[in-house]
Protein backbone atom coordinates (compact mmCIF):
# COMPACT_ATOMS: atom_id res chain seq x y z
CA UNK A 1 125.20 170.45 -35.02
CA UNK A 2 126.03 171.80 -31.98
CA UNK A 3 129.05 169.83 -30.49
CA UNK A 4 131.77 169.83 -32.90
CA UNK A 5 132.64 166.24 -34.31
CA UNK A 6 136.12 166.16 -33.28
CA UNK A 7 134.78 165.39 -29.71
CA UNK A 8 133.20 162.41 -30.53
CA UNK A 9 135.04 161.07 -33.28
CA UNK A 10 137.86 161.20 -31.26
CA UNK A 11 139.60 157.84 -32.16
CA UNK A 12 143.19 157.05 -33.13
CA UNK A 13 145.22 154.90 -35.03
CA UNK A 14 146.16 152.92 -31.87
CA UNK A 15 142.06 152.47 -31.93
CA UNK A 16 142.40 150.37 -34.61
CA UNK A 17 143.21 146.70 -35.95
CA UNK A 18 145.27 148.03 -38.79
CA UNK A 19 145.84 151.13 -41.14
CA UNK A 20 143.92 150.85 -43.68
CA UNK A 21 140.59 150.67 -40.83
CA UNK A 22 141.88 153.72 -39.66
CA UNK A 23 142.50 155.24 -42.87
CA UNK A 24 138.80 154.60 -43.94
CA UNK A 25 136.96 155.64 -40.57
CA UNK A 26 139.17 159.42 -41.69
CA UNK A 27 137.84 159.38 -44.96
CA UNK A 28 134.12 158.65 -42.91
CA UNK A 29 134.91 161.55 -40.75
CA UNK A 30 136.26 163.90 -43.67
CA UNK A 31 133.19 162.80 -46.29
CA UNK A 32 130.84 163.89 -43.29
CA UNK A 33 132.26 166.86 -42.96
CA UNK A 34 132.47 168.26 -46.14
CA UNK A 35 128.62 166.70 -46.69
CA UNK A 36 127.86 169.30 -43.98
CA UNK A 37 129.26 172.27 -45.43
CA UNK A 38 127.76 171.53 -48.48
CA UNK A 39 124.19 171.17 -46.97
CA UNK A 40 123.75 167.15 -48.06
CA UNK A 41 122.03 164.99 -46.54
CA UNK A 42 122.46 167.14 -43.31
CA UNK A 43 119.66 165.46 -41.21
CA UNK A 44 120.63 162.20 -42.17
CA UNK A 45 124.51 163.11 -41.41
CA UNK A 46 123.11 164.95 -37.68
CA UNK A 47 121.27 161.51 -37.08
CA UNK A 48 124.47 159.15 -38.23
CA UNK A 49 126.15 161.60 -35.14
CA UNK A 50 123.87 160.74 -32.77
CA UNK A 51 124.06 156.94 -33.09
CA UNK A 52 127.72 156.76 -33.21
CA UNK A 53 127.27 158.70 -30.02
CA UNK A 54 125.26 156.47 -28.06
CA UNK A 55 127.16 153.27 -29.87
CA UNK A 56 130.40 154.71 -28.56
CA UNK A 57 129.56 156.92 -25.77
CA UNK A 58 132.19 154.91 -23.65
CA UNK A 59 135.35 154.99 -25.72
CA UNK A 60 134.36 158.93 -26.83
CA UNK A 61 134.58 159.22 -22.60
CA UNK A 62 138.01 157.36 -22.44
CA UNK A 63 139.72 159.11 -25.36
CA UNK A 64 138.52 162.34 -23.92
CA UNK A 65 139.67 161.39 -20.92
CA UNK A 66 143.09 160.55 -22.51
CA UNK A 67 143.27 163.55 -24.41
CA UNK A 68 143.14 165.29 -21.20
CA UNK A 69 145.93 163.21 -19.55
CA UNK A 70 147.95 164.02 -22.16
CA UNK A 71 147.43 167.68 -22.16
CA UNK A 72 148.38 167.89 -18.62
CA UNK A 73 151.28 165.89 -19.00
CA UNK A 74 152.17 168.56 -22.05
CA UNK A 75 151.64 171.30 -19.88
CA UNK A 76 153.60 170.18 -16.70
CA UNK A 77 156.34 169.40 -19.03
CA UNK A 78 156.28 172.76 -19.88
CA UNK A 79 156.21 174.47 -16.67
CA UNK A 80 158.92 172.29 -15.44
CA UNK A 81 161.61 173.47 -18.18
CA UNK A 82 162.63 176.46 -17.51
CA UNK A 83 162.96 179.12 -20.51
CA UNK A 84 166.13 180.04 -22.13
CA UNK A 85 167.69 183.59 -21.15
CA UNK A 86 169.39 185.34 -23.72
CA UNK A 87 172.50 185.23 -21.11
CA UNK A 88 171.87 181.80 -21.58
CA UNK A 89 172.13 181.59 -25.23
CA UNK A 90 175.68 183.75 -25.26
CA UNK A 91 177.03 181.39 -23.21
CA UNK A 92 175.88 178.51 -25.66
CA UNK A 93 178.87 179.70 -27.87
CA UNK A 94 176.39 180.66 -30.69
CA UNK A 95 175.01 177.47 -31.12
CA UNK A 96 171.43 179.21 -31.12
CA UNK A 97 172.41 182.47 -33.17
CA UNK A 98 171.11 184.22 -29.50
CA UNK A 99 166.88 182.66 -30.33
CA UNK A 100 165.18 182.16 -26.72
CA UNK A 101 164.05 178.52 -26.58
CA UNK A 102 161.07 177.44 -27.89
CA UNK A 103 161.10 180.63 -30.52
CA UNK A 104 161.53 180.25 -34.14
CA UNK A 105 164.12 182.31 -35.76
CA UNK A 106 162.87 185.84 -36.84
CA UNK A 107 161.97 186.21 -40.56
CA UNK A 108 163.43 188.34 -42.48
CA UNK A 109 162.25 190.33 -45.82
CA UNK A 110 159.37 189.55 -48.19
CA UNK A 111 159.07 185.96 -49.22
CA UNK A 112 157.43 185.58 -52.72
CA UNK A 113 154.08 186.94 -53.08
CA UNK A 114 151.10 184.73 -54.86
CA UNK A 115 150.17 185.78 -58.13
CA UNK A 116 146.37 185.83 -58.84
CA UNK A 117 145.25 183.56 -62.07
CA UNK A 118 143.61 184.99 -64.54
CA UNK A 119 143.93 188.44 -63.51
CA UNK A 120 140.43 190.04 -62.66
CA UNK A 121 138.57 188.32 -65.23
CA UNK A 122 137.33 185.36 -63.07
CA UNK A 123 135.44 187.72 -60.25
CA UNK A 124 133.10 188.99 -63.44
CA UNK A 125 131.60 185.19 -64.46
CA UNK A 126 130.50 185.06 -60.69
CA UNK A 127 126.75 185.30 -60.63
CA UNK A 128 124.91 186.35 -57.52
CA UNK A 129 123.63 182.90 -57.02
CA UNK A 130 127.21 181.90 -56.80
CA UNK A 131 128.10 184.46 -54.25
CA UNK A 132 125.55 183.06 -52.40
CA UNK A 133 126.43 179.81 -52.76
CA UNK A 134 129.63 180.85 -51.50
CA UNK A 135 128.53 182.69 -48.85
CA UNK A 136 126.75 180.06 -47.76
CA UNK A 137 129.57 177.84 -47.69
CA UNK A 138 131.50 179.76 -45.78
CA UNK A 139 129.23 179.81 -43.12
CA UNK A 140 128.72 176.40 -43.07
CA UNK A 141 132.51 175.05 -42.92
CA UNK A 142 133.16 176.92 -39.36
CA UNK A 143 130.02 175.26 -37.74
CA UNK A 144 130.87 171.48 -39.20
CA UNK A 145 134.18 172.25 -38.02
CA UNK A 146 133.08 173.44 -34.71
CA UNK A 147 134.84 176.86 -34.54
CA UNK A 148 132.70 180.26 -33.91
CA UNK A 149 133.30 183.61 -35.50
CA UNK A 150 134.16 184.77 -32.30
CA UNK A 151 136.48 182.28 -31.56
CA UNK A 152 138.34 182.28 -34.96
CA UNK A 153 138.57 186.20 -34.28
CA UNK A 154 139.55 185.72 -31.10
CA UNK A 155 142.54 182.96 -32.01
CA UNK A 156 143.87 185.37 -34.45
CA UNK A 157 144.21 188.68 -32.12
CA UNK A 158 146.25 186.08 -29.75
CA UNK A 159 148.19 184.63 -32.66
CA UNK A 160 149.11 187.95 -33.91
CA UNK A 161 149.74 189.56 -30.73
CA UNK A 162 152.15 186.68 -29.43
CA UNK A 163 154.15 187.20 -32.40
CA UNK A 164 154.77 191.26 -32.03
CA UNK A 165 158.70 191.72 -31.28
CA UNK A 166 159.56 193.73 -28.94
C-alpha cells in the first residue's frame, strides 16, 4: 500500500446520515487496518482500497480539498494572533503564573514510573518465531498507517527539540 488510507478514507461524521453509519464505516476503516498489520487477507484488503477509490474518487477530492481549507484557515488564525510576551503576562496580574501563550505549564519532578509485570520472566517464554512475528508486526503497523521510519524519526527530533527550555 503505498498511499496511506487516511487520504482516501477521509470522511466525517457530517458525511453521514446518522452515528451509528459513521460509527460502523470507523470500525471498517480500523478492522482494515489492523488486517494489514497482521498480513490477512492483504491483497484482498489492497483491492477493497482501490474500488472505494474509484467509487469515491470525488468526495476523497472534496474532503481533501476541505481539509486543506481548513488548515489554512488554522494557520492564518495563527499568524494573525500575535504571541504573548512575558512583559505581557506580568502585566496580566498573574493570571498566567508568567506561561507564554500557547505553552503548557512546565512539569515539574518525576511522575510515577510503570512497573513491568511479571518481572523478567515473560521475555524467556518468547520463542524466536515470536520475535519474528513481532518483528514483523512492527514493520507492518507504520506502512498500514502510512508513516516512514524516517518520518517517525524525523517527528520525534522536532518534538523533542521544540520542547528544550531555554
Amino acid at each position: 500500500m503505498k498511499e496511506w488510507m487516511g487520504n482516501r478514507y477521509n470522511k466525517r461524521e457530517e458525511d453521514f446520515p446518522s452515528l451509528k453509519d459513521y460509527n460502523d464505516y470507523l470500525e471498517e476503516v480500523e478492522c482494515m487496518v489492523f488486517d494489514l498489520v497482521d498480513g490477512i487477507n492483504v491483497e484482498a484488503i489492497e483491492e477493497k482500497i482501490k474500488r472505494y477509490s474509484h467509487e469515491n474518487a470525488e468526495q476523497i477530492m472534496v474532503n481533501r480539498a476541505r481539509k486543506a481549507e481548513e488548515l489554512t484557515a488554522a494557520l492564518a488564525a495563527c499568524k494573525a494572533q500575535p504571541a504573548q510576551t512575558d512583559a505581557d503576562a506580568s502585566s496580566n496580574h498573574g493570571i498566567t503564573s508568567g506561561i507564554a501563550y500557547g505553552q503548557a505549564p512546565r512539569p515539574t519532578g518525576m511522575g510515577p514510573q510503570p512497573v513491568p509485570i511479571g518481572g523478567g520472566a515473560d521475555h524467556q517464554r518468547y520463542s524466536t518465531e515470536d520475535e519474528a512475528l513481532m518483528r514483523l508486526k512492527a514493520e507492518r503497523a507504520p506502512r498500514a498507517g502510512g508513516f516512514s521510519l524516517e518520518i517517525s524519526k524525523k517527528r520525534a527530533f522536532e518534538e523533542a527539540f521544540a520542547s528544550i527550555w531555554v
